[in-house]
PDB file of N, CA and C in Angstrom:
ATOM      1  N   UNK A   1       0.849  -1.175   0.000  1.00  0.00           N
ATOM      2  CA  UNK A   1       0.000   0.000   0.000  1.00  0.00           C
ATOM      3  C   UNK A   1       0.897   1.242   0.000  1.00  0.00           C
ATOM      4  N   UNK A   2       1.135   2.132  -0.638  1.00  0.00           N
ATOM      5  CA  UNK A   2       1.482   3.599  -0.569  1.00  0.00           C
ATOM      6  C   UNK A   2       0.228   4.242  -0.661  1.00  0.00           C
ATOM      7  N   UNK A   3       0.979   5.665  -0.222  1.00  0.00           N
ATOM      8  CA  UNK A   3       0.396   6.915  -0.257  1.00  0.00           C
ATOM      9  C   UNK A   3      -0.662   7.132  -1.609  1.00  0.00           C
ATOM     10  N   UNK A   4      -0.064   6.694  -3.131  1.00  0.00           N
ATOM     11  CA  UNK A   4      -0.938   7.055  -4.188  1.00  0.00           C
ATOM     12  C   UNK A   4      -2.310   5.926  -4.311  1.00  0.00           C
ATOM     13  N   UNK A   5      -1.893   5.154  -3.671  1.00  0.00           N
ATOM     14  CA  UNK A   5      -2.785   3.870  -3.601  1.00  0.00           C
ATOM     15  C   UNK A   5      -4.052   4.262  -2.753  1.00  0.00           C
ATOM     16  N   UNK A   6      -3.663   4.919  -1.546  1.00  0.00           N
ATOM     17  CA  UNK A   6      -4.549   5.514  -0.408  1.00  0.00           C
ATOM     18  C   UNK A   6      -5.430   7.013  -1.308  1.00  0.00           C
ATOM     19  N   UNK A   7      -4.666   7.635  -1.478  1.00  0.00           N
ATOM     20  CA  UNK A   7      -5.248   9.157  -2.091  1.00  0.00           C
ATOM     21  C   UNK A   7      -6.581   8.461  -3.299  1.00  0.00           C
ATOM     22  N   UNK A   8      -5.888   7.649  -4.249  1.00  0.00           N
ATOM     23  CA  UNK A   8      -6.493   6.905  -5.378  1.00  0.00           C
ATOM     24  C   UNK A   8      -7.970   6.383  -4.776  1.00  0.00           C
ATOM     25  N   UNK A   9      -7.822   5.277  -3.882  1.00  0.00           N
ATOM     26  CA  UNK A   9      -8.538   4.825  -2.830  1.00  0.00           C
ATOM     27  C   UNK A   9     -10.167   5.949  -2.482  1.00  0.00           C
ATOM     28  N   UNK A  10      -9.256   7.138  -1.656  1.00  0.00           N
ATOM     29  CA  UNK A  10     -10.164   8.016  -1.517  1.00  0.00           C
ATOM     30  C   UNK A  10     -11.071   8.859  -2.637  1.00  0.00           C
ATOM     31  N   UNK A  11     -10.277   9.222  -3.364  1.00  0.00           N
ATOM     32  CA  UNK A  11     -10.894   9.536  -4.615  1.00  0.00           C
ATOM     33  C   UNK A  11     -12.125   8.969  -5.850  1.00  0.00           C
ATOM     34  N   UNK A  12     -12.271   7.988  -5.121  1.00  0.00           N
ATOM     35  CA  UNK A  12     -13.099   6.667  -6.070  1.00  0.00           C
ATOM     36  C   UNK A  12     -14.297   7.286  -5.213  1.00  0.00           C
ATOM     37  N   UNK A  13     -14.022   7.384  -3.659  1.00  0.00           N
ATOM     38  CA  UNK A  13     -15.440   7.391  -3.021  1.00  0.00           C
ATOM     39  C   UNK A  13     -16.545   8.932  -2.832  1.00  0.00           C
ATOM     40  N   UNK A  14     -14.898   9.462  -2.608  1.00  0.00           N
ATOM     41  CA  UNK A  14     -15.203  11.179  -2.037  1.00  0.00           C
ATOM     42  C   UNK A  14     -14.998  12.001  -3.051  1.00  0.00           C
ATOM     43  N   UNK A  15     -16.012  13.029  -3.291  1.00  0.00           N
ATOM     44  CA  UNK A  15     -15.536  14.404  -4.284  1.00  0.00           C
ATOM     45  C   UNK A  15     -14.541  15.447  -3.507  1.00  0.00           C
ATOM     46  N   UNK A  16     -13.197  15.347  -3.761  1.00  0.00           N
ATOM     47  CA  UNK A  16     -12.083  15.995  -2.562  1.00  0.00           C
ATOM     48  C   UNK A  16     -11.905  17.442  -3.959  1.00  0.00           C
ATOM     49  N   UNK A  17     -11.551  18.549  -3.141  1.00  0.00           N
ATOM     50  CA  UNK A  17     -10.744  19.572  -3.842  1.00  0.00           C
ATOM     51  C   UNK A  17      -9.725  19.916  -3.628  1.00  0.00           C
ATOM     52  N   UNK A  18      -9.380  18.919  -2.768  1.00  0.00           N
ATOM     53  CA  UNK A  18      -7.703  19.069  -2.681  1.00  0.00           C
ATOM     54  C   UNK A  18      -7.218  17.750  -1.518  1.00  0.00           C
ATOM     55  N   UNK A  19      -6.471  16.742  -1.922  1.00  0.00           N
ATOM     56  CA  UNK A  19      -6.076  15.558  -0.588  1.00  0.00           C
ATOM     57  C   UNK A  19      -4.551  15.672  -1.499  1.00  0.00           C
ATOM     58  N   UNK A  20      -3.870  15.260  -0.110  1.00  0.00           N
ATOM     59  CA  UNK A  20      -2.709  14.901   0.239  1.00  0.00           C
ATOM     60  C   UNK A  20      -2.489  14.202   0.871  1.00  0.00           C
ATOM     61  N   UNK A  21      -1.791  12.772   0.823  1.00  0.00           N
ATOM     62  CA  UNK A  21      -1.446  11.628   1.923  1.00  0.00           C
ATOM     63  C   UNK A  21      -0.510  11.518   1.487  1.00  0.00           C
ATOM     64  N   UNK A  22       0.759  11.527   2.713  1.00  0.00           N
ATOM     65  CA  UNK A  22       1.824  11.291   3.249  1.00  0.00           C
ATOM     66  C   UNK A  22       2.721   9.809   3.501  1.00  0.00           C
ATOM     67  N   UNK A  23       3.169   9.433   3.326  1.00  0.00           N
ATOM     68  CA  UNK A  23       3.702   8.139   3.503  1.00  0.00           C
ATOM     69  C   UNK A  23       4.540   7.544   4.396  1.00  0.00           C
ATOM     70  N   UNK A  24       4.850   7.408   5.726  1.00  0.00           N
ATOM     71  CA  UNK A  24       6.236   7.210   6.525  1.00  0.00           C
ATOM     72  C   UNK A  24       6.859   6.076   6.092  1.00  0.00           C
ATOM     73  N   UNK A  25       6.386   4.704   7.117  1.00  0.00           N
ATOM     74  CA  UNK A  25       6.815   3.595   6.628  1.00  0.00           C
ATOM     75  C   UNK A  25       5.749   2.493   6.008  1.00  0.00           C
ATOM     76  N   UNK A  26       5.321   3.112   5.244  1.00  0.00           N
ATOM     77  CA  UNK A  26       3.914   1.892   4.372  1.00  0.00           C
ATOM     78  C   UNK A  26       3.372   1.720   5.049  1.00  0.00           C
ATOM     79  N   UNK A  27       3.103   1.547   6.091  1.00  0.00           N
ATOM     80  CA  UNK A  27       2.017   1.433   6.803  1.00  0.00           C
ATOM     81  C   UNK A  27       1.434   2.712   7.846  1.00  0.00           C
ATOM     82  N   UNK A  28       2.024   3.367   8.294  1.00  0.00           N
ATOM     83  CA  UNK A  28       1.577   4.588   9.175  1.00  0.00           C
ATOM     84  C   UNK A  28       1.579   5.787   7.832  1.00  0.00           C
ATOM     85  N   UNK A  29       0.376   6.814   7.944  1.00  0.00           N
ATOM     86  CA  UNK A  29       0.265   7.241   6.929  1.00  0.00           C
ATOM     87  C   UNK A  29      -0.667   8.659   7.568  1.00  0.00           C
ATOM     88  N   UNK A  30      -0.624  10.117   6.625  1.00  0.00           N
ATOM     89  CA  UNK A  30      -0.763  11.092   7.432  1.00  0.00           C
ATOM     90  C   UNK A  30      -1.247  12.146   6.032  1.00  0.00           C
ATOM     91  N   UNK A  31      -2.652  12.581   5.818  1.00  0.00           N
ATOM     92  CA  UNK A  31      -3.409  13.004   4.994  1.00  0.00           C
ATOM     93  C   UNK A  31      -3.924  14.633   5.368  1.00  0.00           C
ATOM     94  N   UNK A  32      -4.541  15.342   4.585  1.00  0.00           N
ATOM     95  CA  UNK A  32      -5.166  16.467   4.676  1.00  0.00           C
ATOM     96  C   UNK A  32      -5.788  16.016   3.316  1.00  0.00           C
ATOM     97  N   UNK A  33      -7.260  15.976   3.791  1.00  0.00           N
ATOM     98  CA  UNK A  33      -8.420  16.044   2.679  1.00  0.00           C
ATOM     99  C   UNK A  33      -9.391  17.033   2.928  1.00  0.00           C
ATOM    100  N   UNK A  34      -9.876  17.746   1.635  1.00  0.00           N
ATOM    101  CA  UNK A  34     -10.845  19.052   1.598  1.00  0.00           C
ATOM    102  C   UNK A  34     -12.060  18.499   0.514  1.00  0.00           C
ATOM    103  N   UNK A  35     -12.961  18.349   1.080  1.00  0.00           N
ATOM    104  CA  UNK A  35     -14.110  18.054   0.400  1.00  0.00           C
ATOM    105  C   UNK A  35     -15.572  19.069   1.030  1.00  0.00           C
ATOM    106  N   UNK A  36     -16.351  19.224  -0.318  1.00  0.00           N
ATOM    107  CA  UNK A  36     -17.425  19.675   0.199  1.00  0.00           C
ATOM    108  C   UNK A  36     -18.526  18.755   0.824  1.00  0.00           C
ATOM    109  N   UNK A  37     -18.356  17.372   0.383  1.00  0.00           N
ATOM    110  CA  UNK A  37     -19.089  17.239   1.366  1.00  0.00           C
ATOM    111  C   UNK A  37     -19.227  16.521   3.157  1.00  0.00           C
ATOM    112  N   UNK A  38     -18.149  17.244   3.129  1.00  0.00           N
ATOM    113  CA  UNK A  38     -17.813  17.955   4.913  1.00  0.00           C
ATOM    114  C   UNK A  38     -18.502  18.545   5.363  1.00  0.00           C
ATOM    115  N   UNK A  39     -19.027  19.328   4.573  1.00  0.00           N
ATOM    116  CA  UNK A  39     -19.690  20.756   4.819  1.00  0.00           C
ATOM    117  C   UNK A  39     -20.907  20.206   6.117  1.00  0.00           C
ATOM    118  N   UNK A  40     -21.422  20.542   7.158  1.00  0.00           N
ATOM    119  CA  UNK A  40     -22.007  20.675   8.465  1.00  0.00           C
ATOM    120  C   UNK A  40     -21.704  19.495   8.957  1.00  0.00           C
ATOM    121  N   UNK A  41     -20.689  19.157   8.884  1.00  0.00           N
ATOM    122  CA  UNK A  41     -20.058  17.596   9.895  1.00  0.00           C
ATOM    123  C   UNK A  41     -19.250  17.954  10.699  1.00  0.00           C
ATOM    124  N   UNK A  42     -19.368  17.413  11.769  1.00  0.00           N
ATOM    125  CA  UNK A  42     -18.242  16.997  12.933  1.00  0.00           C
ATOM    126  C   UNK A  42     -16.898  16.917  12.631  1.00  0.00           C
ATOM    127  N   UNK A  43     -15.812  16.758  12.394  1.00  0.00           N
ATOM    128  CA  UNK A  43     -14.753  15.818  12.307  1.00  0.00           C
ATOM    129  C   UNK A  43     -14.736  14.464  12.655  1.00  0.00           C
ATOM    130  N   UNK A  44     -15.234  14.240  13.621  1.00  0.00           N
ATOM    131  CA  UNK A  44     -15.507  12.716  13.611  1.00  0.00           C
ATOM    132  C   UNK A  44     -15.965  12.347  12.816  1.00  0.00           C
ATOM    133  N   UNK A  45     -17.291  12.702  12.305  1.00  0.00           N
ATOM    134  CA  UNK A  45     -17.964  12.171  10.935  1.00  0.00           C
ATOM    135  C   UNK A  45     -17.375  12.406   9.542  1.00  0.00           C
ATOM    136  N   UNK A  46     -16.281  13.339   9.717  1.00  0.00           N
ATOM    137  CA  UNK A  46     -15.415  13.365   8.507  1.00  0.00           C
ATOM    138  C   UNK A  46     -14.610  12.745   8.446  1.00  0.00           C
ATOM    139  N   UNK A  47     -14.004  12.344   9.387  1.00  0.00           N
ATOM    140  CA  UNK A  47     -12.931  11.134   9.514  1.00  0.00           C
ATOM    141  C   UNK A  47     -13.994   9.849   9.430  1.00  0.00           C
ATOM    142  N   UNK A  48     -15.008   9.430   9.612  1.00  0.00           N
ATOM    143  CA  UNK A  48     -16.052   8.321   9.711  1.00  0.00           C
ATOM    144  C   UNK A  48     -16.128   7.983   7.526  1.00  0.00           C
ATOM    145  N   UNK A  49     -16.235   9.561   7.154  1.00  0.00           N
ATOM    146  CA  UNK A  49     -16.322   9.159   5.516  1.00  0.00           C
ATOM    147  C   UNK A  49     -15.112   8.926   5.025  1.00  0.00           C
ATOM    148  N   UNK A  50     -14.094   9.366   5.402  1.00  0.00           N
ATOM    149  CA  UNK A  50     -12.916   8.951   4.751  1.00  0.00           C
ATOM    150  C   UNK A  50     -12.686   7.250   5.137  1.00  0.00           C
ATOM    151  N   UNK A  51     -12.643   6.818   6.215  1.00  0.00           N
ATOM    152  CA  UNK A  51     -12.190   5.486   7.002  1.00  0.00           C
ATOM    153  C   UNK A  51     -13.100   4.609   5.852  1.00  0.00           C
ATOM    154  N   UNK A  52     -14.616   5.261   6.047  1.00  0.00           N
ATOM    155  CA  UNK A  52     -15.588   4.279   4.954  1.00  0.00           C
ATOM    156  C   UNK A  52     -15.145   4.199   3.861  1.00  0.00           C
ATOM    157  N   UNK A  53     -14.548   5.277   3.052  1.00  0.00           N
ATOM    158  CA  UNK A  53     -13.891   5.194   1.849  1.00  0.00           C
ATOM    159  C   UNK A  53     -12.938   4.606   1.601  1.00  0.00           C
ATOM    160  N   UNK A  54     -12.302   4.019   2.532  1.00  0.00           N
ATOM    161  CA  UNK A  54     -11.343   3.093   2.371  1.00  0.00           C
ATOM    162  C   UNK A  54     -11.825   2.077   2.693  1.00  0.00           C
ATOM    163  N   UNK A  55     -12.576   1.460   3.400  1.00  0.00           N
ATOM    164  CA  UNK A  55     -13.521   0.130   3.819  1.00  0.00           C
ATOM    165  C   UNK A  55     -12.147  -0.551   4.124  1.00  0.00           C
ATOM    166  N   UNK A  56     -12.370  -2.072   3.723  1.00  0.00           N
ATOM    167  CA  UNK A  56     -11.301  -2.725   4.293  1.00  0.00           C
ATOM    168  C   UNK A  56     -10.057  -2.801   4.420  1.00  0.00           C
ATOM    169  N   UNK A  57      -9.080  -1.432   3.667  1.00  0.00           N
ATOM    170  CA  UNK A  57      -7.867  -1.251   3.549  1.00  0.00           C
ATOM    171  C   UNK A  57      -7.832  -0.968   4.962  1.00  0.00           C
ATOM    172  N   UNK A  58      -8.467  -0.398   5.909  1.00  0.00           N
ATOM    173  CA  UNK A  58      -8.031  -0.266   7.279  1.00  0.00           C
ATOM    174  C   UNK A  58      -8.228  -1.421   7.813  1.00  0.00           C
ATOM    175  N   UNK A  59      -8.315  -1.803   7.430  1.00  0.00           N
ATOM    176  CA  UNK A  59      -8.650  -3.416   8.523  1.00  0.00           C
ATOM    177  C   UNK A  59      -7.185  -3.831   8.230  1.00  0.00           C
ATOM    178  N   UNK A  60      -6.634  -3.998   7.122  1.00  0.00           N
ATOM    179  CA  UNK A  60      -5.660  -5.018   6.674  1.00  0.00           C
ATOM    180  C   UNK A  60      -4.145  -4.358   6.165  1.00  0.00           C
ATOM    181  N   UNK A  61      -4.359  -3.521   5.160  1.00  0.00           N
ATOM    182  CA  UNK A  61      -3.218  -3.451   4.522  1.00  0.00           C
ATOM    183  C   UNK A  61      -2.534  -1.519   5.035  1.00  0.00           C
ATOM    184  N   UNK A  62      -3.592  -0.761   5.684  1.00  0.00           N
ATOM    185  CA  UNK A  62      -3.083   0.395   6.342  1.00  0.00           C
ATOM    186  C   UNK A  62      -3.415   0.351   7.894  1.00  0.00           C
ATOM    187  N   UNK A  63      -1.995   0.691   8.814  1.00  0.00           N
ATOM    188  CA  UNK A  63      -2.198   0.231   9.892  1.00  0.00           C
ATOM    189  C   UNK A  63      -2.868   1.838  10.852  1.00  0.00           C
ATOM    190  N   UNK A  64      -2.509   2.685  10.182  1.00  0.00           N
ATOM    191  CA  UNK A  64      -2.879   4.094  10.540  1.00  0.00           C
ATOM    192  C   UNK A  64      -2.509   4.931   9.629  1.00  0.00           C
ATOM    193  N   UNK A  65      -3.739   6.161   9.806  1.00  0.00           N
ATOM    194  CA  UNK A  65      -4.126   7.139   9.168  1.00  0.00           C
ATOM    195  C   UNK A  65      -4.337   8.769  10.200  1.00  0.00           C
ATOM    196  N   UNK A  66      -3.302   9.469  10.505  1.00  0.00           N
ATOM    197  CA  UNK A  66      -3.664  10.611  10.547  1.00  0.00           C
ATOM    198  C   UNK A  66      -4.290  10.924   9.407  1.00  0.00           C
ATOM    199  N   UNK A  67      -5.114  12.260  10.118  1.00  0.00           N
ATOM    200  CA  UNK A  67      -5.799  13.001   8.738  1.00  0.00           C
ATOM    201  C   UNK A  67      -6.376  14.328   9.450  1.00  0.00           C
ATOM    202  N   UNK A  68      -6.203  15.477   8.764  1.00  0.00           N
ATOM    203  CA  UNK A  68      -6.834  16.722   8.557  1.00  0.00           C
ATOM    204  C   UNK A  68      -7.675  16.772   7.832  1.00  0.00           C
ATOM    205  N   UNK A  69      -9.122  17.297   8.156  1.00  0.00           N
ATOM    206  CA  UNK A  69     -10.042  17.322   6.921  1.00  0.00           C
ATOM    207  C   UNK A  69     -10.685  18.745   6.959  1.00  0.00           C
ATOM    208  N   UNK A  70     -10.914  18.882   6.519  1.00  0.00           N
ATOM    209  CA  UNK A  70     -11.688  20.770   5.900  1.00  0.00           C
ATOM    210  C   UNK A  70     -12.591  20.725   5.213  1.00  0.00           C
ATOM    211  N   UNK A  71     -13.546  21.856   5.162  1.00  0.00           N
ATOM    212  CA  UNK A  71     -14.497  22.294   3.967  1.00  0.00           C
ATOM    213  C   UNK A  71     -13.458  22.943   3.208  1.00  0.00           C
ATOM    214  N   UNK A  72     -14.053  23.205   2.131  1.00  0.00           N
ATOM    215  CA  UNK A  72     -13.360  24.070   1.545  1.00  0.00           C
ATOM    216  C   UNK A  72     -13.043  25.847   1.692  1.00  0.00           C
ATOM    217  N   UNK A  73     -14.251  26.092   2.632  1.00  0.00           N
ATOM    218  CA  UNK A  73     -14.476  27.517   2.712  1.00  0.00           C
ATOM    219  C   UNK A  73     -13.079  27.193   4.289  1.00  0.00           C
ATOM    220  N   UNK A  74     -13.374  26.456   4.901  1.00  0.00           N
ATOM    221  CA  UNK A  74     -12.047  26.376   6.436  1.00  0.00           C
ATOM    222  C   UNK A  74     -10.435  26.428   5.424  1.00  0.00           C
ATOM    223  N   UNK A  75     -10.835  25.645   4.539  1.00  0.00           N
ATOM    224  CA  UNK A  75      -9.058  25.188   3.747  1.00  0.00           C
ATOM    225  C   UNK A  75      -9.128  27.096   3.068  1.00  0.00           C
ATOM    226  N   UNK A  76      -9.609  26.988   2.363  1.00  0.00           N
ATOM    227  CA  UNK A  76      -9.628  28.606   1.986  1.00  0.00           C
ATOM    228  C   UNK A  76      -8.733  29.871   3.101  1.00  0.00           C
ATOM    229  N   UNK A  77      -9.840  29.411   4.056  1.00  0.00           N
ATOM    230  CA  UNK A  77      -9.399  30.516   5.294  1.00  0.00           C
ATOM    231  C   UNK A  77      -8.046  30.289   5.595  1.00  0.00           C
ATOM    232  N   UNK A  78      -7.855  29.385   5.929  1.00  0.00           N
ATOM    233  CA  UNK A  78      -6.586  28.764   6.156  1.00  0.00           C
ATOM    234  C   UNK A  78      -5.168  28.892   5.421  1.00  0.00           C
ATOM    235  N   UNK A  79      -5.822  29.162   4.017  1.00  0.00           N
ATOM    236  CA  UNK A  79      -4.479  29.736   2.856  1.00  0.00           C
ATOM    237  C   UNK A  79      -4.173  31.047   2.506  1.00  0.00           C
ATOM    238  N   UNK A  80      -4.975  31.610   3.478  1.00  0.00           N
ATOM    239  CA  UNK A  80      -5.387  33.732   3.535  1.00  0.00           C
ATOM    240  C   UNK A  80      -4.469  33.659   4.853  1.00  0.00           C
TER     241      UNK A  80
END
Protein backbone atom coordinates (compact mmCIF):
# COMPACT_ATOMS: atom_id res chain seq x y z
CA UNK A 1 0.00 0.00 0.00
CA UNK A 2 1.48 3.60 -0.57
CA UNK A 3 0.40 6.91 -0.26
CA UNK A 4 -0.94 7.05 -4.19
CA UNK A 5 -2.78 3.87 -3.60
CA UNK A 6 -4.55 5.51 -0.41
CA UNK A 7 -5.25 9.16 -2.09
CA UNK A 8 -6.49 6.91 -5.38
CA UNK A 9 -8.54 4.82 -2.83
CA UNK A 10 -10.16 8.02 -1.52
CA UNK A 11 -10.89 9.54 -4.62
CA UNK A 12 -13.10 6.67 -6.07
CA UNK A 13 -15.44 7.39 -3.02
CA UNK A 14 -15.20 11.18 -2.04
CA UNK A 15 -15.54 14.40 -4.28
CA UNK A 16 -12.08 15.99 -2.56
CA UNK A 17 -10.74 19.57 -3.84
CA UNK A 18 -7.70 19.07 -2.68
CA UNK A 19 -6.08 15.56 -0.59
CA UNK A 20 -2.71 14.90 0.24
CA UNK A 21 -1.45 11.63 1.92
CA UNK A 22 1.82 11.29 3.25
CA UNK A 23 3.70 8.14 3.50
CA UNK A 24 6.24 7.21 6.53
CA UNK A 25 6.82 3.60 6.63
CA UNK A 26 3.91 1.89 4.37
CA UNK A 27 2.02 1.43 6.80
CA UNK A 28 1.58 4.59 9.17
CA UNK A 29 0.26 7.24 6.93
CA UNK A 30 -0.76 11.09 7.43
CA UNK A 31 -3.41 13.00 4.99
CA UNK A 32 -5.17 16.47 4.68
CA UNK A 33 -8.42 16.04 2.68
CA UNK A 34 -10.85 19.05 1.60
CA UNK A 35 -14.11 18.05 0.40
CA UNK A 36 -17.42 19.67 0.20
CA UNK A 37 -19.09 17.24 1.37
CA UNK A 38 -17.81 17.95 4.91
CA UNK A 39 -19.69 20.76 4.82
CA UNK A 40 -22.01 20.67 8.47
CA UNK A 41 -20.06 17.60 9.90
CA UNK A 42 -18.24 17.00 12.93
CA UNK A 43 -14.75 15.82 12.31
CA UNK A 44 -15.51 12.72 13.61
CA UNK A 45 -17.96 12.17 10.93
CA UNK A 46 -15.41 13.37 8.51
CA UNK A 47 -12.93 11.13 9.51
CA UNK A 48 -16.05 8.32 9.71
CA UNK A 49 -16.32 9.16 5.52
CA UNK A 50 -12.92 8.95 4.75
CA UNK A 51 -12.19 5.49 7.00
CA UNK A 52 -15.59 4.28 4.95
CA UNK A 53 -13.89 5.19 1.85
CA UNK A 54 -11.34 3.09 2.37
CA UNK A 55 -13.52 0.13 3.82
CA UNK A 56 -11.30 -2.73 4.29
CA UNK A 57 -7.87 -1.25 3.55
CA UNK A 58 -8.03 -0.27 7.28
CA UNK A 59 -8.65 -3.42 8.52
CA UNK A 60 -5.66 -5.02 6.67
CA UNK A 61 -3.22 -3.45 4.52
CA UNK A 62 -3.08 0.39 6.34
CA UNK A 63 -2.20 0.23 9.89
CA UNK A 64 -2.88 4.09 10.54
CA UNK A 65 -4.13 7.14 9.17
CA UNK A 66 -3.66 10.61 10.55
CA UNK A 67 -5.80 13.00 8.74
CA UNK A 68 -6.83 16.72 8.56
CA UNK A 69 -10.04 17.32 6.92
CA UNK A 70 -11.69 20.77 5.90
CA UNK A 71 -14.50 22.29 3.97
CA UNK A 72 -13.36 24.07 1.55
CA UNK A 73 -14.48 27.52 2.71
CA UNK A 74 -12.05 26.38 6.44
CA UNK A 75 -9.06 25.19 3.75
CA UNK A 76 -9.63 28.61 1.99
CA UNK A 77 -9.40 30.52 5.29
CA UNK A 78 -6.59 28.76 6.16
CA UNK A 79 -4.48 29.74 2.86
CA UNK A 80 -5.39 33.73 3.53
Amino acid sequence: MTADDIRQSILEKLECEFIEILGGDGTHFEGTIVSGLFDGLNRVKQHQMVFNALGDKMKSEIHALSMKTYTPNEWNQLKT
